[in-house]
C-alpha atoms as a PDB file:
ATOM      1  CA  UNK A   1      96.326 103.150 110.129  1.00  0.00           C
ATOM      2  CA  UNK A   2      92.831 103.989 108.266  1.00  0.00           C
ATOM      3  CA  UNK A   3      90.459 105.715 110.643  1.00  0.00           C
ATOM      4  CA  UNK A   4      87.325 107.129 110.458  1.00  0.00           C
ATOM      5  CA  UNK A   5      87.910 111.032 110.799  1.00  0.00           C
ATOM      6  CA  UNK A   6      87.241 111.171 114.512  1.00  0.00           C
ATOM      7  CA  UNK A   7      89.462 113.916 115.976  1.00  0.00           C
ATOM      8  CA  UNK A   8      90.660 111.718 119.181  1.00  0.00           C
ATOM      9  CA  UNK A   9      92.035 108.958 117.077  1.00  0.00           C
ATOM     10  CA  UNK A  10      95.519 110.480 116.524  1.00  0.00           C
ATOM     11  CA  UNK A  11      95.957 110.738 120.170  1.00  0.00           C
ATOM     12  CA  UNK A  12      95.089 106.783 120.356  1.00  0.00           C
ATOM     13  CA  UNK A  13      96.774 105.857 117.750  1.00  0.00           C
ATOM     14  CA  UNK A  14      99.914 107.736 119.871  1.00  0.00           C
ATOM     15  CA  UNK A  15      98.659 106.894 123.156  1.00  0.00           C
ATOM     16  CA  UNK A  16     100.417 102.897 122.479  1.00  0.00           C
ATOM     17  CA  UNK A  17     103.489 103.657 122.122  1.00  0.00           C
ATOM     18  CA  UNK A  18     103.323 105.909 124.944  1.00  0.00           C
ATOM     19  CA  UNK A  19     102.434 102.857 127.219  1.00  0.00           C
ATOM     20  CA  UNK A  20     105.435 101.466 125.772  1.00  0.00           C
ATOM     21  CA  UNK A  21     107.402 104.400 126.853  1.00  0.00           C
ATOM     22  CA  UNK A  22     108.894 105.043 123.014  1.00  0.00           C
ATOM     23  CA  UNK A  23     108.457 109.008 121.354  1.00  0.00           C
ATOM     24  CA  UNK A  24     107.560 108.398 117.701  1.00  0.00           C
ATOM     25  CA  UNK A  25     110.321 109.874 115.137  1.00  0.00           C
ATOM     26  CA  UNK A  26     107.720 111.367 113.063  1.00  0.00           C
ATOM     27  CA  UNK A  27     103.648 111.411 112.852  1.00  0.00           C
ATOM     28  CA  UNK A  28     101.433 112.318 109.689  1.00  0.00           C
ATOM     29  CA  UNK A  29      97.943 112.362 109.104  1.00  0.00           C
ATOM     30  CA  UNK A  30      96.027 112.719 106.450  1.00  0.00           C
ATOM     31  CA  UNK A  31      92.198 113.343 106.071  1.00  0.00           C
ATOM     32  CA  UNK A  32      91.107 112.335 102.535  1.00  0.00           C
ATOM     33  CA  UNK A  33      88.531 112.792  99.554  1.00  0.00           C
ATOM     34  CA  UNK A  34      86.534 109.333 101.268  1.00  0.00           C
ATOM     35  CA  UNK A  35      86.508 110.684 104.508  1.00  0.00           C
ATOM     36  CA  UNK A  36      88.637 108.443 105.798  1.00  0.00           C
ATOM     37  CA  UNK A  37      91.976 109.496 107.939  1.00  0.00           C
ATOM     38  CA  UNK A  38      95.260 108.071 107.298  1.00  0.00           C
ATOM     39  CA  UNK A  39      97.879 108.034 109.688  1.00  0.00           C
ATOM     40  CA  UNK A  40     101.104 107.060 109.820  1.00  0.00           C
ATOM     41  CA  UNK A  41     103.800 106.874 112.488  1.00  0.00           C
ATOM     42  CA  UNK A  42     107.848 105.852 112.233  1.00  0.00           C
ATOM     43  CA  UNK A  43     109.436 104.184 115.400  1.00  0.00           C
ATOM     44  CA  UNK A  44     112.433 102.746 115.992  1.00  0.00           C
ATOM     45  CA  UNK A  45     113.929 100.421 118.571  1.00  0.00           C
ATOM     46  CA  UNK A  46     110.919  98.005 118.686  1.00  0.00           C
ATOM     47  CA  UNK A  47     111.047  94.286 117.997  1.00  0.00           C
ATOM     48  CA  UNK A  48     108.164  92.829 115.275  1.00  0.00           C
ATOM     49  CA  UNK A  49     106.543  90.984 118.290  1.00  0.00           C
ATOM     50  CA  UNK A  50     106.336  94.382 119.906  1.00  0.00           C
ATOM     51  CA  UNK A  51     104.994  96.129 116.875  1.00  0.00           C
ATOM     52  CA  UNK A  52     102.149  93.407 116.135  1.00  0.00           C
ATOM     53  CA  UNK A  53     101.303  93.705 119.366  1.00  0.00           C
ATOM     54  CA  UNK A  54     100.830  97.596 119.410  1.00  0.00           C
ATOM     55  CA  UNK A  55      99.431  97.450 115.562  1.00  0.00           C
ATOM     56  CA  UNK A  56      96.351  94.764 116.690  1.00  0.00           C
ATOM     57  CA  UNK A  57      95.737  96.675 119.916  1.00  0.00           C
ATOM     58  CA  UNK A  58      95.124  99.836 117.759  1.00  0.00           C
ATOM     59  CA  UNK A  59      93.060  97.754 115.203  1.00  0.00           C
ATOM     60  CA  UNK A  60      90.570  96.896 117.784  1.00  0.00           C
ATOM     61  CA  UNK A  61      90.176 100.833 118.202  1.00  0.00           C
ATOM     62  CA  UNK A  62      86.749 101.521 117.908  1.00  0.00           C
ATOM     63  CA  UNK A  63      86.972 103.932 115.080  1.00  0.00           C
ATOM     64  CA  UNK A  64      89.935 102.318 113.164  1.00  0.00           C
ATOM     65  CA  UNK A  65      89.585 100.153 110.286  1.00  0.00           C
ATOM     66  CA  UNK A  66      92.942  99.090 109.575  1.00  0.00           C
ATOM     67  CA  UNK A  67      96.222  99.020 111.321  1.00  0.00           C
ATOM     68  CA  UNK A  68      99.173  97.443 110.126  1.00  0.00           C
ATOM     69  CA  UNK A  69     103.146  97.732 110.408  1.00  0.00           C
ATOM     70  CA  UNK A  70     106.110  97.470 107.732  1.00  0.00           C
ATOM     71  CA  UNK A  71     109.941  97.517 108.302  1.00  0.00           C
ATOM     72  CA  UNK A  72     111.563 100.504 106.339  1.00  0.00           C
ATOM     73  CA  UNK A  73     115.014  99.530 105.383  1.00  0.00           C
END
């Protein structure tokens, strides 16, 4: 996810898979040189539908520019 660097929008961001009652594996952020804030967050045990679903629900975050998902294999 790009953000803008609000300091709520981790929690947010983590808040949705809460509601989904799944604990991330791991969660980075990073706040770069264009004042933007990256962060990234590895799940397992969730179904594409499931993550497209949680990925457009953060994108419509009001301080989020872009959220998207990819499968690690």
């Amino acid at each position: 996810m790009v953000a803008d660097p609000d300091p709520t929008a981790i929690g947010r961001v983590i808040e949705r898979f809460q509601n989904l009652n799944v604990v991330p594996r791991r969660v980075s952020a990073e706040f770069a040189a264009n004042d933007r804030l990256y962060i990234e967050v590895d799940v397992f045990g969730l179904t594409e539908e499931q993550l497209s679903l949680v990925a457009s629900k953060i994108g419509q975050g009001v301080s989020i520019y872009h959220a998207h998902w990819h499968r690690l294999d």
